[in-house]
PDB file of N, CA and C in Angstrom:
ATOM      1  N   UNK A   1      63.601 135.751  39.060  1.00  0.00           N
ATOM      2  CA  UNK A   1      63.717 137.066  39.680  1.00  0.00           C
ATOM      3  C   UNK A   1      64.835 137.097  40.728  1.00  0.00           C
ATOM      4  N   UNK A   2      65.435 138.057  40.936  1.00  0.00           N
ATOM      5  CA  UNK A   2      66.618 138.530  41.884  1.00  0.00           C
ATOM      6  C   UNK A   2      66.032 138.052  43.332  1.00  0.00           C
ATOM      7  N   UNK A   3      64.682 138.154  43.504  1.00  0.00           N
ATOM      8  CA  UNK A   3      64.103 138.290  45.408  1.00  0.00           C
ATOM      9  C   UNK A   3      64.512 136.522  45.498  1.00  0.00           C
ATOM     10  N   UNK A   4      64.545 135.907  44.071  1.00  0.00           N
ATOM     11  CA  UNK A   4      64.443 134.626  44.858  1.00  0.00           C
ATOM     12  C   UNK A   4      65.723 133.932  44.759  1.00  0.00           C
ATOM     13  N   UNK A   5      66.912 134.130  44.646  1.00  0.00           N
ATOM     14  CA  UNK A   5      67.822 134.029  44.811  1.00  0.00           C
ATOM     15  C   UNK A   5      68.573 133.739  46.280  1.00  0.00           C
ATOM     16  N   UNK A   6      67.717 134.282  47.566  1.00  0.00           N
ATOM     17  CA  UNK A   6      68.092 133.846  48.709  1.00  0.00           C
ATOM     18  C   UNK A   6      67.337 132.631  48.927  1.00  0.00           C
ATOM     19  N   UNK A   7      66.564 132.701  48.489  1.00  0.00           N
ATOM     20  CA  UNK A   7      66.056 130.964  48.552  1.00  0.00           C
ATOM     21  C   UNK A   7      66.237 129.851  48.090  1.00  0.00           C
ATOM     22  N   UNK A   8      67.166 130.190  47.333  1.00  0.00           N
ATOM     23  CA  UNK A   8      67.530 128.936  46.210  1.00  0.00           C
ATOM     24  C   UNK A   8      68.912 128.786  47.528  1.00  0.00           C
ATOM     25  N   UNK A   9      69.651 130.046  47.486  1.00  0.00           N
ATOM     26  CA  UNK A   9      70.917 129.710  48.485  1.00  0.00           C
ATOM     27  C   UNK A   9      70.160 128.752  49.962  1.00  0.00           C
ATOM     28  N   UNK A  10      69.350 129.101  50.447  1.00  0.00           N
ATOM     29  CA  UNK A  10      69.311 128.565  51.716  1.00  0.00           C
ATOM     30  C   UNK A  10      68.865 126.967  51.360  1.00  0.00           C
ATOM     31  N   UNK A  11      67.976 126.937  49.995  1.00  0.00           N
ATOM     32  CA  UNK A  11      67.732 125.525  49.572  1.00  0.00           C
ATOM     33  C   UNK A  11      68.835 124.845  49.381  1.00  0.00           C
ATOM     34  N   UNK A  12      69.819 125.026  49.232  1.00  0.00           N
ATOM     35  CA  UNK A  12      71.236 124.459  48.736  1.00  0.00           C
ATOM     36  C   UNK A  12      72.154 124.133  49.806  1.00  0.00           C
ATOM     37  N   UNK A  13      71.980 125.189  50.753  1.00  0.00           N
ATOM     38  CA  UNK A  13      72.792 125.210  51.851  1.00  0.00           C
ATOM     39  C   UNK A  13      71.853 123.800  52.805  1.00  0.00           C
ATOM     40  N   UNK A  14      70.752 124.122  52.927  1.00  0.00           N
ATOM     41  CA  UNK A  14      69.898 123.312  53.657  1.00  0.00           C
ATOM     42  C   UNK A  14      69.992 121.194  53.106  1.00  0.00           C
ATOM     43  N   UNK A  15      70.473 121.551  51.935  1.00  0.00           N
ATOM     44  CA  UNK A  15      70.320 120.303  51.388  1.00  0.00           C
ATOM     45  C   UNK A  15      72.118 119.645  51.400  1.00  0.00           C
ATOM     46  N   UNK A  16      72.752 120.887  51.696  1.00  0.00           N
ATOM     47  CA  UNK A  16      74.255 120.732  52.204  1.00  0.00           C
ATOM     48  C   UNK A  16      74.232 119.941  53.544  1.00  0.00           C
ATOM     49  N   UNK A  17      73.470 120.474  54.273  1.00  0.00           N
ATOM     50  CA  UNK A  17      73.398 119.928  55.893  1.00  0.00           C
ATOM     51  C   UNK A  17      72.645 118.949  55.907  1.00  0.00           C
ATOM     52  N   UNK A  18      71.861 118.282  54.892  1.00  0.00           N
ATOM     53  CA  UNK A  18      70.971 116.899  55.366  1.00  0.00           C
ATOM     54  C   UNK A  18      72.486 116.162  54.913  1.00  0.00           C
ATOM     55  N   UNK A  19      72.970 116.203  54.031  1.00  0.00           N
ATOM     56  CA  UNK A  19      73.874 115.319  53.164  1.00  0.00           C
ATOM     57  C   UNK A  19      75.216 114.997  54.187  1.00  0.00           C
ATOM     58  N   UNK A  20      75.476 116.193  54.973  1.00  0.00           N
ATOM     59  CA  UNK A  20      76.363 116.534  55.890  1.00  0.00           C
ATOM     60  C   UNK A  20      76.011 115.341  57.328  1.00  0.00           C
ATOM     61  N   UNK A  21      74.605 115.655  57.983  1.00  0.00           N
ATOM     62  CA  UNK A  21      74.125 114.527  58.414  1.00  0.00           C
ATOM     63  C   UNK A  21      73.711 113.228  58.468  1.00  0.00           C
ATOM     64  N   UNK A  22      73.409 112.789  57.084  1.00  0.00           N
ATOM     65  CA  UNK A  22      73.644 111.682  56.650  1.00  0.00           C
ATOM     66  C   UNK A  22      74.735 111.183  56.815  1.00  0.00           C
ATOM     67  N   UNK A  23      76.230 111.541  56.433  1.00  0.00           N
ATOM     68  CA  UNK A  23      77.475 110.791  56.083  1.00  0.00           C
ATOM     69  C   UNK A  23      77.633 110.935  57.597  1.00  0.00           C
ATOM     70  N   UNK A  24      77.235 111.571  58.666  1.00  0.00           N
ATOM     71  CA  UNK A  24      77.395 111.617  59.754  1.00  0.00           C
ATOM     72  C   UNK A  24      76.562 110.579  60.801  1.00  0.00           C
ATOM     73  N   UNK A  25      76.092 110.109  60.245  1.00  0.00           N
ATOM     74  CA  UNK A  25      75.140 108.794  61.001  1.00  0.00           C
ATOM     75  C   UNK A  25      75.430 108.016  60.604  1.00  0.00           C
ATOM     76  N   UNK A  26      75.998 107.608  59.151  1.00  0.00           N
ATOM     77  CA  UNK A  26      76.715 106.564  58.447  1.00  0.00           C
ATOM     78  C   UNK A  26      77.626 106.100  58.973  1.00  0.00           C
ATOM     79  N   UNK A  27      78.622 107.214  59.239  1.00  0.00           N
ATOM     80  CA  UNK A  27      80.191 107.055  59.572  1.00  0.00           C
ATOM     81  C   UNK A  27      80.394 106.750  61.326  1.00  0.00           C
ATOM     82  N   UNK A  28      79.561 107.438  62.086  1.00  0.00           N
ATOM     83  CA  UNK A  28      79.617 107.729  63.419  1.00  0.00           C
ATOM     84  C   UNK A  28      78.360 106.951  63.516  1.00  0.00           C
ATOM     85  N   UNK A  29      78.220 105.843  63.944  1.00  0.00           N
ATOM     86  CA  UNK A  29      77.066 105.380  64.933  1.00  0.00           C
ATOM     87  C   UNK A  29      76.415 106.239  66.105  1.00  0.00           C
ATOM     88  N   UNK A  30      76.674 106.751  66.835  1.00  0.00           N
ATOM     89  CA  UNK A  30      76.410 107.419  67.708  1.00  0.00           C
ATOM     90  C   UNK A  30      75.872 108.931  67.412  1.00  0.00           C
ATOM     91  N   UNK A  31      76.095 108.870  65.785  1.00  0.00           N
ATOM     92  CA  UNK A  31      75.158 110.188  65.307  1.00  0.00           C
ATOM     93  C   UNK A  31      73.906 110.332  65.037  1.00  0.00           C
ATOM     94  N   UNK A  32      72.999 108.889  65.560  1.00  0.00           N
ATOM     95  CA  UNK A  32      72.116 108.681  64.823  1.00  0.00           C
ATOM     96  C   UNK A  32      70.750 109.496  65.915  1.00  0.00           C
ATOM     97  N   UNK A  33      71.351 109.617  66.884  1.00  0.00           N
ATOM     98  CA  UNK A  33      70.313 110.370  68.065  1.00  0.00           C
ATOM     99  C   UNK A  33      70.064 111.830  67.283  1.00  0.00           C
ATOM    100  N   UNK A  34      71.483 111.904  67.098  1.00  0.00           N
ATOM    101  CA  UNK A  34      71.734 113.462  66.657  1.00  0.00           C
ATOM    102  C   UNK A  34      70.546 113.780  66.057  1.00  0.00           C
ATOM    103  N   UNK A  35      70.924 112.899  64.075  1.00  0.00           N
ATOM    104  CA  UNK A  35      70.066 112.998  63.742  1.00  0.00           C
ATOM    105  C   UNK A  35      68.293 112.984  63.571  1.00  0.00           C
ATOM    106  N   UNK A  36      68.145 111.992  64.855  1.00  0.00           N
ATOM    107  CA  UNK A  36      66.864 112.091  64.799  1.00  0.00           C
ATOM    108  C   UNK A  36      66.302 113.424  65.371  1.00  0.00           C
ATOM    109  N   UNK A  37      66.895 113.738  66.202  1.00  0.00           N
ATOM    110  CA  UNK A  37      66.794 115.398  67.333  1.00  0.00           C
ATOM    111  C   UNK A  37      66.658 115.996  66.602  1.00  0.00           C
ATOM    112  N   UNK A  38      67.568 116.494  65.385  1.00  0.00           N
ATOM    113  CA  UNK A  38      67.909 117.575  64.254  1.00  0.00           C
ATOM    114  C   UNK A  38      66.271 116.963  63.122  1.00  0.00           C
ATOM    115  N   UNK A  39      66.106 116.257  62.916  1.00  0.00           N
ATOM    116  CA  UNK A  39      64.667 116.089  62.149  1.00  0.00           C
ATOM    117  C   UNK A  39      63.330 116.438  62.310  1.00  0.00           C
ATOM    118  N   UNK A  40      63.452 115.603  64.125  1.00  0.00           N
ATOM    119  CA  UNK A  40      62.213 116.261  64.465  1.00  0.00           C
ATOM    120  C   UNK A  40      62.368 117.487  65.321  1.00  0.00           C
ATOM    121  N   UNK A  41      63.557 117.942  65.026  1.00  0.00           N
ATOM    122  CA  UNK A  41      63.077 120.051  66.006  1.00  0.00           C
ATOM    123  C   UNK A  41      62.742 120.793  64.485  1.00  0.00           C
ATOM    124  N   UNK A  42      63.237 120.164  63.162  1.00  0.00           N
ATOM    125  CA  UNK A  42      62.533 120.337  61.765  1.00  0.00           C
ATOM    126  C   UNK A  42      61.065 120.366  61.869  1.00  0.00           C
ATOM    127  N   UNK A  43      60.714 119.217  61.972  1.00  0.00           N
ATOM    128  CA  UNK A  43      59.744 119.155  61.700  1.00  0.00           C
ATOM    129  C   UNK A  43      58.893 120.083  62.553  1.00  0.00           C
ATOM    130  N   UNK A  44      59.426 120.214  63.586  1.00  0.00           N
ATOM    131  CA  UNK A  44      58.698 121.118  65.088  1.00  0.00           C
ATOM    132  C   UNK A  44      58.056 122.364  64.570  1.00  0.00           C
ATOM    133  N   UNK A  45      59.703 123.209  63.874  1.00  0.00           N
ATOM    134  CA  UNK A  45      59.570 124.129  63.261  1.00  0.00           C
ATOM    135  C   UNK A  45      58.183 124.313  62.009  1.00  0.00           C
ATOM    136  N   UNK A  46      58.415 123.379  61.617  1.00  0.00           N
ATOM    137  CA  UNK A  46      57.524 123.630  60.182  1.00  0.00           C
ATOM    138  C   UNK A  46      56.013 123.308  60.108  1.00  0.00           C
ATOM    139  N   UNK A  47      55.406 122.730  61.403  1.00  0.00           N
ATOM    140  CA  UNK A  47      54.304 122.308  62.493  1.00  0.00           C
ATOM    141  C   UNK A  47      54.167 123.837  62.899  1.00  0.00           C
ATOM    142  N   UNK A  48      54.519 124.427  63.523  1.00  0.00           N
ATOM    143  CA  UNK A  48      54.651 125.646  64.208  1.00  0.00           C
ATOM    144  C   UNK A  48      53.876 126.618  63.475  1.00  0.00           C
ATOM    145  N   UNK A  49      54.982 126.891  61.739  1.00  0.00           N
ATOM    146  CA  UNK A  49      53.939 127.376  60.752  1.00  0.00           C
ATOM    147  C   UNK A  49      53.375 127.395  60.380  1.00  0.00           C
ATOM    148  N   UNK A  50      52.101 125.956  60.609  1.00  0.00           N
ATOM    149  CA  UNK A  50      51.260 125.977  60.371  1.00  0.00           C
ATOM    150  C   UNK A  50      50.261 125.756  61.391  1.00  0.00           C
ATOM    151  N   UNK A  51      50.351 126.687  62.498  1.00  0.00           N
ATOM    152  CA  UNK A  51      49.677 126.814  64.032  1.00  0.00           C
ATOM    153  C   UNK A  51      49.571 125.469  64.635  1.00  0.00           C
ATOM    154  N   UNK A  52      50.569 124.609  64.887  1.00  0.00           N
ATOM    155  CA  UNK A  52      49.944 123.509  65.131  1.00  0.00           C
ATOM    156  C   UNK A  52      51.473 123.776  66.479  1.00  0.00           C
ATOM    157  N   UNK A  53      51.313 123.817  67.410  1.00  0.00           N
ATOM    158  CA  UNK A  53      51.890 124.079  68.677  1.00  0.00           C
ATOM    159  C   UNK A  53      52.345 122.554  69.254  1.00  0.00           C
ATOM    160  N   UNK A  54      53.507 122.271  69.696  1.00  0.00           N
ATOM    161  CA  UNK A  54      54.154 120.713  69.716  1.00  0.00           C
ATOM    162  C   UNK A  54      55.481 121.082  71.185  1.00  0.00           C
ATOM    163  N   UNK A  55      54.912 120.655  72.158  1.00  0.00           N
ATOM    164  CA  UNK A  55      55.369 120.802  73.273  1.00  0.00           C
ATOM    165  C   UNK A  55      56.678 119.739  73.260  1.00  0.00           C
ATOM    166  N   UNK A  56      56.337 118.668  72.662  1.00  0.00           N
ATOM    167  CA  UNK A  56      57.957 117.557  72.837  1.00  0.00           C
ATOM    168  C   UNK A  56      57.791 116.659  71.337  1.00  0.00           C
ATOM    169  N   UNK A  57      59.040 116.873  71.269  1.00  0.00           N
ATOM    170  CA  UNK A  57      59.980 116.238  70.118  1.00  0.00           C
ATOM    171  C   UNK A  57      59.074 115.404  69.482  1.00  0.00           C
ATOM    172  N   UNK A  58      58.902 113.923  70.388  1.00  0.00           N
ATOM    173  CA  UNK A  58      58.613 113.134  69.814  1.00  0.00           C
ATOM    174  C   UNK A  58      56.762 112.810  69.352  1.00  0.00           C
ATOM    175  N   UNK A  59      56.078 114.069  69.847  1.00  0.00           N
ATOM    176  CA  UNK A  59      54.927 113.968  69.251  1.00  0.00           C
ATOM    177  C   UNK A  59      54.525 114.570  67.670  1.00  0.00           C
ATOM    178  N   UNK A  60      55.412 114.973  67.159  1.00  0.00           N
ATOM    179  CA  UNK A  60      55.816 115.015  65.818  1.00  0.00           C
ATOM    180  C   UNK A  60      55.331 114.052  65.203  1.00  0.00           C
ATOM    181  N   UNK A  61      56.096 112.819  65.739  1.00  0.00           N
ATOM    182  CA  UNK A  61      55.838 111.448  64.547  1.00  0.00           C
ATOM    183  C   UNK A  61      54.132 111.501  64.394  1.00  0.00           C
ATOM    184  N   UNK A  62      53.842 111.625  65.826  1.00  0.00           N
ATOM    185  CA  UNK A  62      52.030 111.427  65.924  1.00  0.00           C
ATOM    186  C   UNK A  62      51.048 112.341  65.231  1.00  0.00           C
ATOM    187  N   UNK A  63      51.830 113.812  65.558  1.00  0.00           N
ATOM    188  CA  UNK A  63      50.428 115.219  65.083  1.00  0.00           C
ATOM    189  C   UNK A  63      50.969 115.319  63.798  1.00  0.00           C
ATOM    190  N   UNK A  64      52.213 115.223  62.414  1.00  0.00           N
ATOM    191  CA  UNK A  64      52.412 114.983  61.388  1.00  0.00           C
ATOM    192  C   UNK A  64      51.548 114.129  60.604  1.00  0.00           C
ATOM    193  N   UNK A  65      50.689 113.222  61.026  1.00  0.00           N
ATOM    194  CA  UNK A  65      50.490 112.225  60.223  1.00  0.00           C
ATOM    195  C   UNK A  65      48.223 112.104  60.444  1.00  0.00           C
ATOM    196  N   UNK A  66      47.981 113.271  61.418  1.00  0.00           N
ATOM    197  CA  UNK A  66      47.022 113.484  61.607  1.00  0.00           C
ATOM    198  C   UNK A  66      46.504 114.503  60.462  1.00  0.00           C
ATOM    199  N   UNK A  67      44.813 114.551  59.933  1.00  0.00           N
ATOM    200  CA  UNK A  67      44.422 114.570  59.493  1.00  0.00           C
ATOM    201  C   UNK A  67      43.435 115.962  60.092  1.00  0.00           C
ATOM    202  N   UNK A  68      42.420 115.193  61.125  1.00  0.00           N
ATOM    203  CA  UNK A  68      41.820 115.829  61.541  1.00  0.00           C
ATOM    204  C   UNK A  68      41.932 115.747  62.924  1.00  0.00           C
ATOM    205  N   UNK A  69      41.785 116.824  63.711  1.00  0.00           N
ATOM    206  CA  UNK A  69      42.008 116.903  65.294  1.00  0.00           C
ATOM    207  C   UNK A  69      40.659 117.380  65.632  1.00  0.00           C
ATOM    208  N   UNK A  70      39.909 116.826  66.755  1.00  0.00           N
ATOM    209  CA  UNK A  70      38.594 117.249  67.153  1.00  0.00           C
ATOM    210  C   UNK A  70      39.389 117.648  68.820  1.00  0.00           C
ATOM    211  N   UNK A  71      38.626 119.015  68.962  1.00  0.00           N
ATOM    212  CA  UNK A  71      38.817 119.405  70.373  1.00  0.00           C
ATOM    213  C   UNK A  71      37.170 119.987  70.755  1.00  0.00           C
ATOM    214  N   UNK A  72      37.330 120.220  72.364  1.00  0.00           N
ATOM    215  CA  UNK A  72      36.150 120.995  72.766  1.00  0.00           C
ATOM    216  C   UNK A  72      36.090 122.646  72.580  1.00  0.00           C
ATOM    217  N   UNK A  73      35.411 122.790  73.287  1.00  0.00           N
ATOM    218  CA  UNK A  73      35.213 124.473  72.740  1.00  0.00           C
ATOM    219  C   UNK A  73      36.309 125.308  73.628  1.00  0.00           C
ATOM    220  N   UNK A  74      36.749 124.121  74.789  1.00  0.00           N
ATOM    221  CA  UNK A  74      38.079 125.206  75.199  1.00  0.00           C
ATOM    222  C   UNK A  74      39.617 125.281  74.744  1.00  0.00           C
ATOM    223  N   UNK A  75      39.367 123.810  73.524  1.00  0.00           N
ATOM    224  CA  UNK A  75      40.316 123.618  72.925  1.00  0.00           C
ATOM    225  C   UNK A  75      41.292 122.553  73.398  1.00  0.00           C
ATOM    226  N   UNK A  76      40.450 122.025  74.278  1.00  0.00           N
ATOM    227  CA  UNK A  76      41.636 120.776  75.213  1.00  0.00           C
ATOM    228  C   UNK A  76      41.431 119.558  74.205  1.00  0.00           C
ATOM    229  N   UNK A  77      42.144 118.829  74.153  1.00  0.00           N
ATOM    230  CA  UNK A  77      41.953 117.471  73.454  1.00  0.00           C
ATOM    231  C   UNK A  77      42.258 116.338  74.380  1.00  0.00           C
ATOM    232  N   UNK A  78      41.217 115.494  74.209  1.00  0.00           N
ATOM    233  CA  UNK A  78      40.951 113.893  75.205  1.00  0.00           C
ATOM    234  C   UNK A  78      41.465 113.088  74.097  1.00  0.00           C
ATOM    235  N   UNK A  79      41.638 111.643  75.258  1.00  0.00           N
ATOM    236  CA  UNK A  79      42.422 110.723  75.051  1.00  0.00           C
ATOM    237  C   UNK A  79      41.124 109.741  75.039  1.00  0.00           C
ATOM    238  N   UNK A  80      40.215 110.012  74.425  1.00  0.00           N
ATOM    239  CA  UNK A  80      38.606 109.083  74.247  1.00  0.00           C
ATOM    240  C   UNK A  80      38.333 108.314  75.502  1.00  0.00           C
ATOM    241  N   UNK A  81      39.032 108.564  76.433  1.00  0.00           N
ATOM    242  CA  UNK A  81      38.540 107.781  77.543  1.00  0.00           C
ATOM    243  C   UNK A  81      37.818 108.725  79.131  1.00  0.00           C
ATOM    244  N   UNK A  82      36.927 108.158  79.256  1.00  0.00           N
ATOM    245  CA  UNK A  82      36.005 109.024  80.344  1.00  0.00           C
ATOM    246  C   UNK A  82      36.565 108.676  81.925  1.00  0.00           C
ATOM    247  N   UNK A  83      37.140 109.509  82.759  1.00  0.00           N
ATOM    248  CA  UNK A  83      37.911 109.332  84.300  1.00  0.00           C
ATOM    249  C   UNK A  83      37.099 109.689  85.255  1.00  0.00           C
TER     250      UNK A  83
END
């Protein structure tokens, strides 16, 4: 269908810029921060859409790979330890 035609472009374009970043961490050592920044504000994004709210970068690696999250009824989440 015609509607999906912008999606195939942004899939293409999008797969332009990983490839783009790649040869750019390859070539440039010093691109490799870049790239990790540019992955996980990805991933941030795509966390986001699925209500899952991510205050810094690097807790990505952690709430990505979770399963199940238990909170209280006000919604705070503990670190299993009692203070």
């Amino acid at each position: 269908p015609a509607y999906l035609d912008d999606v195939a472009v942004f899939h293409f374009a999008l797969d332009a810029f990983i490839i783009g970043v790649t040869i750019v961490v390859v070539a440039v050592p010093e691109g490799l921060p870049l790239a990790v920044t540019i992955s996980l504000a990805y991933s941030t994004k795509k966390m986001l859409a699925d209500q899952n709210l991510i205050r810094h970068l690097h807790a990505c690696e952690t709430m990505g790979n979770a399963t199940n999250i238990c909170s209280d009824k006000t919604g705070t989440l503990t670190q299993n330890r009692m203070t």
